[in-house]
PDB file of N, CA and C in Angstrom:
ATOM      1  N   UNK A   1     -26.924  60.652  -7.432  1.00  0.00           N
ATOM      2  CA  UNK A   1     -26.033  59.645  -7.907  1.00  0.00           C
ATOM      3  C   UNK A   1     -26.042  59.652  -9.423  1.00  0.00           C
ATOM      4  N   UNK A   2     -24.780  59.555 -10.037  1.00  0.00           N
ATOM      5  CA  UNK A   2     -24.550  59.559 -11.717  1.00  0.00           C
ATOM      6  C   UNK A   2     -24.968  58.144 -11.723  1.00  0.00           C
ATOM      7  N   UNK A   3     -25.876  58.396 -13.309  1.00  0.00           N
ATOM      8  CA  UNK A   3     -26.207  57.171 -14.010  1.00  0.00           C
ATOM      9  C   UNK A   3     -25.131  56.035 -13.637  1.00  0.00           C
ATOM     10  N   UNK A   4     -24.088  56.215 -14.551  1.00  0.00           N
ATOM     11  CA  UNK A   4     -23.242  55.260 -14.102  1.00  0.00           C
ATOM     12  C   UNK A   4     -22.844  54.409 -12.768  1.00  0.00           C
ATOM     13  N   UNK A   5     -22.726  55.445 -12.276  1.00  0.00           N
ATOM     14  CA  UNK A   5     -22.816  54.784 -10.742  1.00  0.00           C
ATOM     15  C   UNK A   5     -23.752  53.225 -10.367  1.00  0.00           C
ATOM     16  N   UNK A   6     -25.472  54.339 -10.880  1.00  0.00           N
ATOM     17  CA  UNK A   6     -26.172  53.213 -10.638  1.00  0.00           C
ATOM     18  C   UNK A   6     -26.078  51.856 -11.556  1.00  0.00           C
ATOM     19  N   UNK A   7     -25.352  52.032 -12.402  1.00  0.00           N
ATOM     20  CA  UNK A   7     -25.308  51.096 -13.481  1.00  0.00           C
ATOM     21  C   UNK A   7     -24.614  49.629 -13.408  1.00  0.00           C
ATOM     22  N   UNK A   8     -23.253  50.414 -12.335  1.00  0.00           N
ATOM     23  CA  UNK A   8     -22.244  49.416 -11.701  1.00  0.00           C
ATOM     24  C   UNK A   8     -23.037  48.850 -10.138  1.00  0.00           C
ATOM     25  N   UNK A   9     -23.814  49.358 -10.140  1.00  0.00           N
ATOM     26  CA  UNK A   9     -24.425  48.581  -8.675  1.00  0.00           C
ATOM     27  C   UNK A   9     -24.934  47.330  -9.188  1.00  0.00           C
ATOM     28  N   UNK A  10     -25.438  47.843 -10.329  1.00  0.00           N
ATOM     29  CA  UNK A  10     -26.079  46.266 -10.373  1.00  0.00           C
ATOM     30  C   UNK A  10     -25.873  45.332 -11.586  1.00  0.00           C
ATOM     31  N   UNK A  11     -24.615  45.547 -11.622  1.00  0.00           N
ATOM     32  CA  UNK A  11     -23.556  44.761 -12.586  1.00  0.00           C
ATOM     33  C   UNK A  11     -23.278  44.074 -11.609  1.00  0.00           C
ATOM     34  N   UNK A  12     -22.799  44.484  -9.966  1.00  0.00           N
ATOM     35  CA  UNK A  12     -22.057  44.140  -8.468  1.00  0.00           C
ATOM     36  C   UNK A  12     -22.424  42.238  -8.415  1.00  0.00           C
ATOM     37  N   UNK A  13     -23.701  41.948  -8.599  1.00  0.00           N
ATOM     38  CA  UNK A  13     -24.069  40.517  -8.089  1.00  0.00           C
ATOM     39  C   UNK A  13     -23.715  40.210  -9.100  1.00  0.00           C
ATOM     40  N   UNK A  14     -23.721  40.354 -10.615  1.00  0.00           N
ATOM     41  CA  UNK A  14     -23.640  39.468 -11.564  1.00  0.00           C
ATOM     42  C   UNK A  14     -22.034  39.254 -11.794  1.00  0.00           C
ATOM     43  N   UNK A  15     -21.218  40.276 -11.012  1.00  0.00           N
ATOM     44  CA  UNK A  15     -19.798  40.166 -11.114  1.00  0.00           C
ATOM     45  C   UNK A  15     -19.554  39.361 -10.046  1.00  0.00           C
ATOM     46  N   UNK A  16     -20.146  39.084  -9.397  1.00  0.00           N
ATOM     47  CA  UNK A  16     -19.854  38.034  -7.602  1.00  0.00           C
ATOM     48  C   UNK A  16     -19.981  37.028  -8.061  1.00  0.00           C
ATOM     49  N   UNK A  17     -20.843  36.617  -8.790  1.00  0.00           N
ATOM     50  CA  UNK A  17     -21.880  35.134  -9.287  1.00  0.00           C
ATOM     51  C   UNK A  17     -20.472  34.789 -10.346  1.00  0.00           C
ATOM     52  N   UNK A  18     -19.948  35.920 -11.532  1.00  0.00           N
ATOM     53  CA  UNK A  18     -19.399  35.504 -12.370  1.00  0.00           C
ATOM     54  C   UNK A  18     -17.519  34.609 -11.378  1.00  0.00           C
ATOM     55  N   UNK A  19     -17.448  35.772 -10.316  1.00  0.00           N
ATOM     56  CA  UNK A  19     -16.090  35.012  -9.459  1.00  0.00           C
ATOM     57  C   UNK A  19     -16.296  33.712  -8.609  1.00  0.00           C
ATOM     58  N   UNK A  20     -17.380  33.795  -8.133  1.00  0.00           N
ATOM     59  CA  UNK A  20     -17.662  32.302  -7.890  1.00  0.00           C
ATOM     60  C   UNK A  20     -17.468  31.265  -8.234  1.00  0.00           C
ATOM     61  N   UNK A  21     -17.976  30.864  -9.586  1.00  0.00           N
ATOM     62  CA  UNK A  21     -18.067  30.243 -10.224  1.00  0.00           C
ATOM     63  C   UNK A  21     -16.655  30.077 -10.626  1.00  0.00           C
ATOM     64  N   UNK A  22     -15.925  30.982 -11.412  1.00  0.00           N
ATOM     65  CA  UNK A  22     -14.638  31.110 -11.822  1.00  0.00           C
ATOM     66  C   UNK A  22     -13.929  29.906 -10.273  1.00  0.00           C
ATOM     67  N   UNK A  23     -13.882  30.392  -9.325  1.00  0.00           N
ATOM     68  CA  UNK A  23     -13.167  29.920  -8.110  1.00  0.00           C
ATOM     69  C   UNK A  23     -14.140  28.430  -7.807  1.00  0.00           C
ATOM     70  N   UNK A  24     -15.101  28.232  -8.666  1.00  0.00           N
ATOM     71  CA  UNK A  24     -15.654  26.875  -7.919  1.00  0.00           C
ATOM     72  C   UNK A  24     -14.499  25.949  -9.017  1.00  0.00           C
ATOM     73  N   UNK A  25     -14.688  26.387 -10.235  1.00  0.00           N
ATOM     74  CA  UNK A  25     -14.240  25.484 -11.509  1.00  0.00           C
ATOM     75  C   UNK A  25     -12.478  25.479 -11.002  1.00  0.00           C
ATOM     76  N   UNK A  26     -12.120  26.405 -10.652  1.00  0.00           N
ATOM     77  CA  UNK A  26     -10.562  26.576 -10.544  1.00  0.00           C
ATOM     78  C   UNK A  26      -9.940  25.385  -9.209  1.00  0.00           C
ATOM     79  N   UNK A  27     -11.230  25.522  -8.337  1.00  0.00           N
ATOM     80  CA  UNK A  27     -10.951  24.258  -7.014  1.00  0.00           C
ATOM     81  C   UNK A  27     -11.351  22.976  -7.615  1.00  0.00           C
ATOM     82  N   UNK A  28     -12.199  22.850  -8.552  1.00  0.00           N
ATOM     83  CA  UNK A  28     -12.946  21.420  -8.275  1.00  0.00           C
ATOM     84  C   UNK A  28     -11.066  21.111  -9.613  1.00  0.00           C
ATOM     85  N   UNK A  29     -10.285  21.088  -9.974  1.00  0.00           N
ATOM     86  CA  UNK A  29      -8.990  21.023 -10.729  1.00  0.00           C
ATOM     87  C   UNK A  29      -8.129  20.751  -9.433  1.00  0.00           C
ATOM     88  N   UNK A  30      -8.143  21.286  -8.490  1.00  0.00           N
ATOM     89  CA  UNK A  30      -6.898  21.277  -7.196  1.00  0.00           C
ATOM     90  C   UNK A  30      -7.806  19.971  -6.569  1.00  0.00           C
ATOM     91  N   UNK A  31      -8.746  18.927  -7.022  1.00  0.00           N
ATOM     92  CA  UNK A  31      -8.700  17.711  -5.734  1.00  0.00           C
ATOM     93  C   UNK A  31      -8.424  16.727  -6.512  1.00  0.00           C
ATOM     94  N   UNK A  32      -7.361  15.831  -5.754  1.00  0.00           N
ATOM     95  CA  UNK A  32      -6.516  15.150  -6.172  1.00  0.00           C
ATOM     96  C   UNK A  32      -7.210  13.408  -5.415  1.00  0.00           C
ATOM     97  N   UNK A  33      -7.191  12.456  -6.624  1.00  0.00           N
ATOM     98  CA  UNK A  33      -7.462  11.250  -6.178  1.00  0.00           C
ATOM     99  C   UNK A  33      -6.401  10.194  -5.906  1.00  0.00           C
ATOM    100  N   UNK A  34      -6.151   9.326  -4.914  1.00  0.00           N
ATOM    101  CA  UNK A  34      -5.428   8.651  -5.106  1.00  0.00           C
ATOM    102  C   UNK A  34      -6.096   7.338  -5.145  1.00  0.00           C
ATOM    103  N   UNK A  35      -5.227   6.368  -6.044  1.00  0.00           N
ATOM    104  CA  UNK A  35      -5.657   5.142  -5.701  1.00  0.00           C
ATOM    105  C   UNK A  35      -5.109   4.050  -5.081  1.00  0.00           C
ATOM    106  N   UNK A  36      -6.484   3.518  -4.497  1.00  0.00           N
ATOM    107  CA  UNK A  36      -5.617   2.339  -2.988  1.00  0.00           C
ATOM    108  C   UNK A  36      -5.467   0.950  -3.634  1.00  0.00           C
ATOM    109  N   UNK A  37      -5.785   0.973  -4.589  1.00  0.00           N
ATOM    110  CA  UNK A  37      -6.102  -0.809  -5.262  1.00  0.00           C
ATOM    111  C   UNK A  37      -6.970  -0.756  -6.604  1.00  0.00           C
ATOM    112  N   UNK A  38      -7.053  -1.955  -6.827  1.00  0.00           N
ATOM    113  CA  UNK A  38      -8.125  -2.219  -7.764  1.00  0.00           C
ATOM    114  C   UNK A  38      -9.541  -2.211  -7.509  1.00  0.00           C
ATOM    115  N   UNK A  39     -10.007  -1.032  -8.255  1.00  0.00           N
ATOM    116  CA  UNK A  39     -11.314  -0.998  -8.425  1.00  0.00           C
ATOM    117  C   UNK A  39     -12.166  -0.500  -7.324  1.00  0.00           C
ATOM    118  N   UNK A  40     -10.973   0.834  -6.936  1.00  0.00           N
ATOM    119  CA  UNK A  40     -11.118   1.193  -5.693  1.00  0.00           C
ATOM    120  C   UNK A  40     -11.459   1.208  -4.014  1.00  0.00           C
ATOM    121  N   UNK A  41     -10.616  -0.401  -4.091  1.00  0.00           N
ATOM    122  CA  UNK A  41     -10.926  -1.598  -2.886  1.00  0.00           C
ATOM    123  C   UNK A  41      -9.613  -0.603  -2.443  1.00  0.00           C
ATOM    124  N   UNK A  42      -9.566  -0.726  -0.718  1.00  0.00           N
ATOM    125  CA  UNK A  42      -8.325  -0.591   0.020  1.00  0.00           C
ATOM    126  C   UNK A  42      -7.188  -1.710   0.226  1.00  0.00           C
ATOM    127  N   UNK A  43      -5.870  -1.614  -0.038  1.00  0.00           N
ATOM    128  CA  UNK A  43      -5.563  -2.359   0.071  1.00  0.00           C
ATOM    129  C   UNK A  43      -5.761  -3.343   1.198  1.00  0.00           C
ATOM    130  N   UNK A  44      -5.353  -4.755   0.908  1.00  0.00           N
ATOM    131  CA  UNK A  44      -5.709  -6.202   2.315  1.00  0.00           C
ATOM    132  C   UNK A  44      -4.674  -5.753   3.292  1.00  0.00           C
ATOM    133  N   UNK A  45      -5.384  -6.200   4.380  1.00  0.00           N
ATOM    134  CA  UNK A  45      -4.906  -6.315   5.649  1.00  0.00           C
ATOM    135  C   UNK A  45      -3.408  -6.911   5.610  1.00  0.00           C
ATOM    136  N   UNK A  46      -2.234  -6.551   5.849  1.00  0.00           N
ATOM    137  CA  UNK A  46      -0.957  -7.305   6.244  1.00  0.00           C
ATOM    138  C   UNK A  46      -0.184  -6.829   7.081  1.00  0.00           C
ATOM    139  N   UNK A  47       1.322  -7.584   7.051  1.00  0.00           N
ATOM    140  CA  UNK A  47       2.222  -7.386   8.557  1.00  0.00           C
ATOM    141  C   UNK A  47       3.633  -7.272   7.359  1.00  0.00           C
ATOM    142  N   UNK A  48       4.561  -6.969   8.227  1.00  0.00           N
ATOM    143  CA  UNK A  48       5.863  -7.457   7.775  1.00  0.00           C
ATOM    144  C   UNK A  48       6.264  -8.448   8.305  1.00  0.00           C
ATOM    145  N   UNK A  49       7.016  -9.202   7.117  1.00  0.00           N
ATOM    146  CA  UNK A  49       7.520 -10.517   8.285  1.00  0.00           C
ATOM    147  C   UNK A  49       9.028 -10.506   7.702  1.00  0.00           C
ATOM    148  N   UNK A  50       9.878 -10.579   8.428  1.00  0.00           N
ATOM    149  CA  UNK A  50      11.297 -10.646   8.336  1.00  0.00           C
ATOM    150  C   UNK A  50      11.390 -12.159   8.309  1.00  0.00           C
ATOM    151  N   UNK A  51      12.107 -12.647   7.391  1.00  0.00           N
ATOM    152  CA  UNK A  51      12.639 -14.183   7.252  1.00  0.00           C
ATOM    153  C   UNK A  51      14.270 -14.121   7.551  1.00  0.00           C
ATOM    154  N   UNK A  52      14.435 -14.912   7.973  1.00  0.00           N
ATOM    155  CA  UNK A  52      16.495 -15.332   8.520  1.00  0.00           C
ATOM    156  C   UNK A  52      16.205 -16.874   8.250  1.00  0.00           C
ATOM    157  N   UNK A  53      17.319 -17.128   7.771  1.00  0.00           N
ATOM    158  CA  UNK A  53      17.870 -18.501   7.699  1.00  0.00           C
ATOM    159  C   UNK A  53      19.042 -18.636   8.205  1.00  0.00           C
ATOM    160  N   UNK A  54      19.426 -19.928   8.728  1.00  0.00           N
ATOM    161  CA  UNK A  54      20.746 -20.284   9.220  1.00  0.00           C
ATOM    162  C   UNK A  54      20.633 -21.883   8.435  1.00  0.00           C
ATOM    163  N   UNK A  55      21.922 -21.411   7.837  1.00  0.00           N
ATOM    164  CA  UNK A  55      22.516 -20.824   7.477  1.00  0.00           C
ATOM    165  C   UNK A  55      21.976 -19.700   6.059  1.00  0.00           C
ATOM    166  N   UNK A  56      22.625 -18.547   6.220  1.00  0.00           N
ATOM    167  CA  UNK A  56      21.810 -17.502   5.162  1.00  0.00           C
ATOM    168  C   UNK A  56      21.681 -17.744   3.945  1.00  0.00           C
ATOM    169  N   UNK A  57      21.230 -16.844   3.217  1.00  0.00           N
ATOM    170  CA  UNK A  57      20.803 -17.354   1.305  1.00  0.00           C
ATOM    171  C   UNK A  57      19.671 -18.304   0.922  1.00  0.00           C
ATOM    172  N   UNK A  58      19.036 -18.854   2.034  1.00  0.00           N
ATOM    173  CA  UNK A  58      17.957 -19.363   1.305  1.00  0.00           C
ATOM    174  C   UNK A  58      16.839 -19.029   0.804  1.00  0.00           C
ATOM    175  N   UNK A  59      16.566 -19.522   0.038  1.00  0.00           N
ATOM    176  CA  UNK A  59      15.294 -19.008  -1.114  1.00  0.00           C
ATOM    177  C   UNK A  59      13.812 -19.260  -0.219  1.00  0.00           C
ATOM    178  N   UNK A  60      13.289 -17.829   0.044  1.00  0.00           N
ATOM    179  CA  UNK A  60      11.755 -18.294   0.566  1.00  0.00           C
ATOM    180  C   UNK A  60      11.028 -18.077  -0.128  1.00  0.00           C
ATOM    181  N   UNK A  61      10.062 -19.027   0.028  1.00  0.00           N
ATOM    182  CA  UNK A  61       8.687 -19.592  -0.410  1.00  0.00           C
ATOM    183  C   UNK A  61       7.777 -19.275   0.352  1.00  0.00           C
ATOM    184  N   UNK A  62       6.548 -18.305  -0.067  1.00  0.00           N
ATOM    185  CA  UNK A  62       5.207 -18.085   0.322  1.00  0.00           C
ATOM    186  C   UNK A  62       4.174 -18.759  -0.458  1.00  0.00           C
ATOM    187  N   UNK A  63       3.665 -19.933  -0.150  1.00  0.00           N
ATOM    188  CA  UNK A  63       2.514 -20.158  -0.558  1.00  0.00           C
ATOM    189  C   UNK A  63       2.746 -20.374  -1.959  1.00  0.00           C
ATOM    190  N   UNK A  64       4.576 -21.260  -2.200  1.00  0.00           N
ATOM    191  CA  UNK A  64       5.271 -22.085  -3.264  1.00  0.00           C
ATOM    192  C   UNK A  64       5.096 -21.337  -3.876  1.00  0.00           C
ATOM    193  N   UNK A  65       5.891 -19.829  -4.088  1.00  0.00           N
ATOM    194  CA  UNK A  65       6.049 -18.723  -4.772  1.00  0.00           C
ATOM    195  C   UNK A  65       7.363 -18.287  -4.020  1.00  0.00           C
ATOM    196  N   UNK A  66       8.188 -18.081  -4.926  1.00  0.00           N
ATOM    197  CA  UNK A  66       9.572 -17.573  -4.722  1.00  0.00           C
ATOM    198  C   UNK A  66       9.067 -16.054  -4.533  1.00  0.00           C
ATOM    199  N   UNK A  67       9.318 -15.353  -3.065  1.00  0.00           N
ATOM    200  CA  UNK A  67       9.506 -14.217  -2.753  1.00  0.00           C
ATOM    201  C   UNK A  67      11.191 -13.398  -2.604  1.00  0.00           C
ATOM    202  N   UNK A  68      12.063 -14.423  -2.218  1.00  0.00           N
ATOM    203  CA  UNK A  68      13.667 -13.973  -1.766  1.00  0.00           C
ATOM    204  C   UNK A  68      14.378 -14.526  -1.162  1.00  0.00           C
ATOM    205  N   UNK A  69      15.424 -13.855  -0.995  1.00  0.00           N
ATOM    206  CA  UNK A  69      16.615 -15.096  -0.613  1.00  0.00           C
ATOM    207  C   UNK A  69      16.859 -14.000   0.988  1.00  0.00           C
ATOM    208  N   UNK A  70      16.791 -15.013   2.017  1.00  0.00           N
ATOM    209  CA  UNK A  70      16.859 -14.491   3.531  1.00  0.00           C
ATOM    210  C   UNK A  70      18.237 -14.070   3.261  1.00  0.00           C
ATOM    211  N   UNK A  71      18.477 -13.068   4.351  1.00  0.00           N
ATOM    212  CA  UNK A  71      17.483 -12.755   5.078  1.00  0.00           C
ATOM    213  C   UNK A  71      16.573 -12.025   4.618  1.00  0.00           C
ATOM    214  N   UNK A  72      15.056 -11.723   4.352  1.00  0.00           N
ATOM    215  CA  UNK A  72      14.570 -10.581   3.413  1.00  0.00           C
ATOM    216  C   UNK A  72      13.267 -10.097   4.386  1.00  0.00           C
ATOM    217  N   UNK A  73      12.687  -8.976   4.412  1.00  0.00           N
ATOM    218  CA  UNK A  73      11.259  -8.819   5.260  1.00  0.00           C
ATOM    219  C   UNK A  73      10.419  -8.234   3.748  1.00  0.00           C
ATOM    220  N   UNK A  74       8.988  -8.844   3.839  1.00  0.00           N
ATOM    221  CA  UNK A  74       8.374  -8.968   2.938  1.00  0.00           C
ATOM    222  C   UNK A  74       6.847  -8.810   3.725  1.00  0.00           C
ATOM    223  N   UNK A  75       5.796  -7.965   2.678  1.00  0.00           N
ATOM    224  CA  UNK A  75       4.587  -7.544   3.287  1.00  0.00           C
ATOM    225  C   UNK A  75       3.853  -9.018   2.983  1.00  0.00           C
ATOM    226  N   UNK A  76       3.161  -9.408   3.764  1.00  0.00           N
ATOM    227  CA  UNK A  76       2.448 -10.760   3.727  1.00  0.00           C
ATOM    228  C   UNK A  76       1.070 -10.180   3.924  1.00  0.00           C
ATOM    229  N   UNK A  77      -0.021 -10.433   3.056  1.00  0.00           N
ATOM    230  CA  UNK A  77      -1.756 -10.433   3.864  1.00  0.00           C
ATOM    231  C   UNK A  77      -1.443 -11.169   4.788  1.00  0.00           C
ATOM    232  N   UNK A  78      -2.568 -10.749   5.718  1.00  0.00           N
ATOM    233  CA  UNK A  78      -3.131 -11.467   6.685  1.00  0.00           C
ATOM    234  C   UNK A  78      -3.736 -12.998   6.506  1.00  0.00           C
ATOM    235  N   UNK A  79      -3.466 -13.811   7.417  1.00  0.00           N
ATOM    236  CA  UNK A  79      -4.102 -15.014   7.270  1.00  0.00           C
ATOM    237  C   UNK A  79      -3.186 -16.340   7.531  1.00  0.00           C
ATOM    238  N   UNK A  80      -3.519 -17.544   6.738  1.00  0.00           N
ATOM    239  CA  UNK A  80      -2.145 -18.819   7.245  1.00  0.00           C
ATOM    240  C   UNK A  80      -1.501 -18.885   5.772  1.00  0.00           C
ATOM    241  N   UNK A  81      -0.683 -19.108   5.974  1.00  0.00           N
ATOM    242  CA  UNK A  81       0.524 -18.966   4.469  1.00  0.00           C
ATOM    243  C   UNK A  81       1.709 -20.738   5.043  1.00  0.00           C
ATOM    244  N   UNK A  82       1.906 -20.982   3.980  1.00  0.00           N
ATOM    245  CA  UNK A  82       3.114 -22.076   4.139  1.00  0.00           C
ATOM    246  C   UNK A  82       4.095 -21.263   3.709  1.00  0.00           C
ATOM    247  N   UNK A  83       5.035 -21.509   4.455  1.00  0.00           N
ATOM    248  CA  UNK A  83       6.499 -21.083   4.004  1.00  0.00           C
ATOM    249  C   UNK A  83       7.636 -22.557   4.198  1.00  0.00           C
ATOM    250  N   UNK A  84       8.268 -22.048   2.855  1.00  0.00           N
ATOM    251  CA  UNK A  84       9.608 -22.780   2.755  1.00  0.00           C
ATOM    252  C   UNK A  84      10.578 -22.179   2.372  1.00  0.00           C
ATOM    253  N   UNK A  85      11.826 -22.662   3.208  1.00  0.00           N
ATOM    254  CA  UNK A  85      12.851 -22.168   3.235  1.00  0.00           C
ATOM    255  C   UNK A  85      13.887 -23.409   2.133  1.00  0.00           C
ATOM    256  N   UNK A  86      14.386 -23.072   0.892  1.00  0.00           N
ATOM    257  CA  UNK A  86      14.950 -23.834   0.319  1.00  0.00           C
ATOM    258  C   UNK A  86      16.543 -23.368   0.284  1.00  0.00           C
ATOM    259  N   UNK A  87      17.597 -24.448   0.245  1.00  0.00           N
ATOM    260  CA  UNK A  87      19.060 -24.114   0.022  1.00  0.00           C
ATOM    261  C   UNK A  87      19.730 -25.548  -0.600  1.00  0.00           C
ATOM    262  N   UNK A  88      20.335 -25.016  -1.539  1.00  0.00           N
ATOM    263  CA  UNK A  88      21.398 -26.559  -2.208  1.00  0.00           C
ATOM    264  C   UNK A  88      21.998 -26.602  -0.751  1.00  0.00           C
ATOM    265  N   UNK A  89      22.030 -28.536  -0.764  1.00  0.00           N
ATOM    266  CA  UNK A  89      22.625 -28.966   0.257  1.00  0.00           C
ATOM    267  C   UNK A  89      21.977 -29.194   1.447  1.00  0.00           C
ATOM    268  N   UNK A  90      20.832 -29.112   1.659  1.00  0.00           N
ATOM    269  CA  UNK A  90      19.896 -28.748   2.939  1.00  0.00           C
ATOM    270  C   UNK A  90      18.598 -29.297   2.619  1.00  0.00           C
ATOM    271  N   UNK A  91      18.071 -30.010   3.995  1.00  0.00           N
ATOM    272  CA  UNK A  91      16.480 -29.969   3.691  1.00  0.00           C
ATOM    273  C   UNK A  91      15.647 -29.427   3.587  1.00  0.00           C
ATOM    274  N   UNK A  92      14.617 -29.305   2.907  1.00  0.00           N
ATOM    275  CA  UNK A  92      13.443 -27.769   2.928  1.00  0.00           C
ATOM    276  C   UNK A  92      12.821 -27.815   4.327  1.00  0.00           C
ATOM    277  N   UNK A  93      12.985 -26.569   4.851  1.00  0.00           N
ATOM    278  CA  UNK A  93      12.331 -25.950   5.685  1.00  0.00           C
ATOM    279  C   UNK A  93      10.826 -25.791   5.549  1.00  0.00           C
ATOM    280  N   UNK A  94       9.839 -25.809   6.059  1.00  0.00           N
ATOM    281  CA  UNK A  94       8.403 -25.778   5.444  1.00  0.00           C
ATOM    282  C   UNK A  94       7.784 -25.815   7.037  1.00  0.00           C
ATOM    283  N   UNK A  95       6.775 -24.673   7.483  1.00  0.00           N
ATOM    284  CA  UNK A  95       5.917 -24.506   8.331  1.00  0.00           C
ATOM    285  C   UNK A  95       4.446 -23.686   7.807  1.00  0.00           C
ATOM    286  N   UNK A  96       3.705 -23.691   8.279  1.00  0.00           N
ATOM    287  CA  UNK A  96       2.514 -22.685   8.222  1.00  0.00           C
ATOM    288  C   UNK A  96       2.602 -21.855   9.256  1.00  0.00           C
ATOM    289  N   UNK A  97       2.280 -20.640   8.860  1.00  0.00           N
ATOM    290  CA  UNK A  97       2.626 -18.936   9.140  1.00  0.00           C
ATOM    291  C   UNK A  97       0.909 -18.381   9.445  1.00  0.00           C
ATOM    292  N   UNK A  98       0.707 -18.065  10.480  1.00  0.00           N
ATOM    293  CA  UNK A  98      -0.727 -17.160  10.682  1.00  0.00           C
ATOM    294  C   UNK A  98       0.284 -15.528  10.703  1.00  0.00           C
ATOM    295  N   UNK A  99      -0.394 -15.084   9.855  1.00  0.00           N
ATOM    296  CA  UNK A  99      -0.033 -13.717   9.898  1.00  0.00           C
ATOM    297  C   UNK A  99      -1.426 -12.813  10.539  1.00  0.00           C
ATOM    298  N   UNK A 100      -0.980 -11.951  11.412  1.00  0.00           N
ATOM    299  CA  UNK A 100      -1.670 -10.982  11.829  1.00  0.00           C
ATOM    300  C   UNK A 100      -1.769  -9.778  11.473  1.00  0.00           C
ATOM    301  N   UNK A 101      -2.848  -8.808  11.012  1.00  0.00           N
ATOM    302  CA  UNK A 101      -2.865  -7.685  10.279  1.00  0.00           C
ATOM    303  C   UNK A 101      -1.966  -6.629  11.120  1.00  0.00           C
ATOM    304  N   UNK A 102      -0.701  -6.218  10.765  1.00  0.00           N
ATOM    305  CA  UNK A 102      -0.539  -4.879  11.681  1.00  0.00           C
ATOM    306  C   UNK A 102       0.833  -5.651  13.108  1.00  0.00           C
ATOM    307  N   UNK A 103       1.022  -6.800  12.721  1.00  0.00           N
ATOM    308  CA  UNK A 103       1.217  -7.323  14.192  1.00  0.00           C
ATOM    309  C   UNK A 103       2.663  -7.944  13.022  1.00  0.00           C
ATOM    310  N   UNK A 104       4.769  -6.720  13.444  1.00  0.00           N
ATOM    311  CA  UNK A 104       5.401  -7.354  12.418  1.00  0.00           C
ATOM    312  C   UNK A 104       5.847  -8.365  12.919  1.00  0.00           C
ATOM    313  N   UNK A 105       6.204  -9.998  12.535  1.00  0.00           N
ATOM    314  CA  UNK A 105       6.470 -11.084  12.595  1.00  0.00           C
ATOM    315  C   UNK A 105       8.361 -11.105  12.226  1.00  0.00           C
ATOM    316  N   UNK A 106       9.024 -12.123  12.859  1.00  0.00           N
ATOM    317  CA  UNK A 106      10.127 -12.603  12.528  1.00  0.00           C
ATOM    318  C   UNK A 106       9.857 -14.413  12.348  1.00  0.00           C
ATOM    319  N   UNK A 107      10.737 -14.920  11.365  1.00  0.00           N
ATOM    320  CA  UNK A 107      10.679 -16.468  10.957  1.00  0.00           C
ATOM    321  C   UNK A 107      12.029 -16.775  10.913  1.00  0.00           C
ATOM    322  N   UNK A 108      12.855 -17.377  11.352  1.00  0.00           N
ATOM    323  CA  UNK A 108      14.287 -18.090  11.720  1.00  0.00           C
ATOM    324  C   UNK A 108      14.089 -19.366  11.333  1.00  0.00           C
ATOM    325  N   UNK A 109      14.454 -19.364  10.072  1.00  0.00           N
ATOM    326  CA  UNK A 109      14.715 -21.278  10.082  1.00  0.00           C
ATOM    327  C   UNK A 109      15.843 -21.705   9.789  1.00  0.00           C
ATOM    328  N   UNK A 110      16.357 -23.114  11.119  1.00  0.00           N
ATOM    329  CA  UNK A 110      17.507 -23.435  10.837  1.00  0.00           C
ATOM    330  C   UNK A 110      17.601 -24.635   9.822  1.00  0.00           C
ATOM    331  N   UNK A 111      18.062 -24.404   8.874  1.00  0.00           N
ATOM    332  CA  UNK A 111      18.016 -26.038   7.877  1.00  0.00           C
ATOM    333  C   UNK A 111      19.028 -26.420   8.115  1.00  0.00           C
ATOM    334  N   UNK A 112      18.912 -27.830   8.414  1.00  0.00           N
ATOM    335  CA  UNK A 112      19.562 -28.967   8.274  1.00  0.00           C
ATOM    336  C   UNK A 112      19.987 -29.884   7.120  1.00  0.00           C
ATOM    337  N   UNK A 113      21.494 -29.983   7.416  1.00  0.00           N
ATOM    338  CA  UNK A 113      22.098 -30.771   5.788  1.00  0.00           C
ATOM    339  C   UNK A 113      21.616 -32.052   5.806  1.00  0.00           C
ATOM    340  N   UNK A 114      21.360 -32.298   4.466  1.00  0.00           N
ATOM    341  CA  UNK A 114      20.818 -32.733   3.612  1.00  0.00           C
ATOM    342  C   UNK A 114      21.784 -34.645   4.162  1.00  0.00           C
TER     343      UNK A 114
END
């Protein structure tokens, strides 16, 4: 066997070790994080809940926070929520809502004039 020959044999591991590495640094670049929330909490448990009013356009209220004007479906956490249904001309609508994680909800409120 020519010198050389033997020379590249045992260059062989230190050239394996050198692609390795090359291919560890080149993957640990391809993993991708996403984030679910703040402070890497998953987001809370919720449902959809579709709101309708009769008559339509009224302004709902989650927990006396203007979310939209029905008919609208909106992600709610889980848990009991007040809702009101407001419209010029009409009395406020107002019930408490148990929302179930995963489980989507419909809310129909008919308001009555005022």
């Amino acid at each position: 066997m020519a010198f050389n020959q033997i020379r590249s044999f045992r260059r062989a591991p230190l050239f394996a070790a050198a692609l390795l590495l090359i291919a560890a640094v080149v993957m640990s670049g391809c993993v991708s994080v996403q984030k679910s929330g703040s402070k890497g909490e998953p987001p809370p448990p919720s449902a959809g809940v579709l709101f309708n009013s009769n008559p339509p356009n009224a302004e709902v209220y989650v927990n006396g926070k203007l979310r939209g004007t029905a008919p609208v479906t909106l992600q709610i956490s889980a848990g009991t929520h007040t809702i009101d249904f407001r419209l010029a001309g009409f009395t406020t609508w107002s019930r408490e809502l148990v929302v179930v994680a995963g489980n989507d909800t419909r809310v129909t409120a008919t308001l009555q004039p005022e």
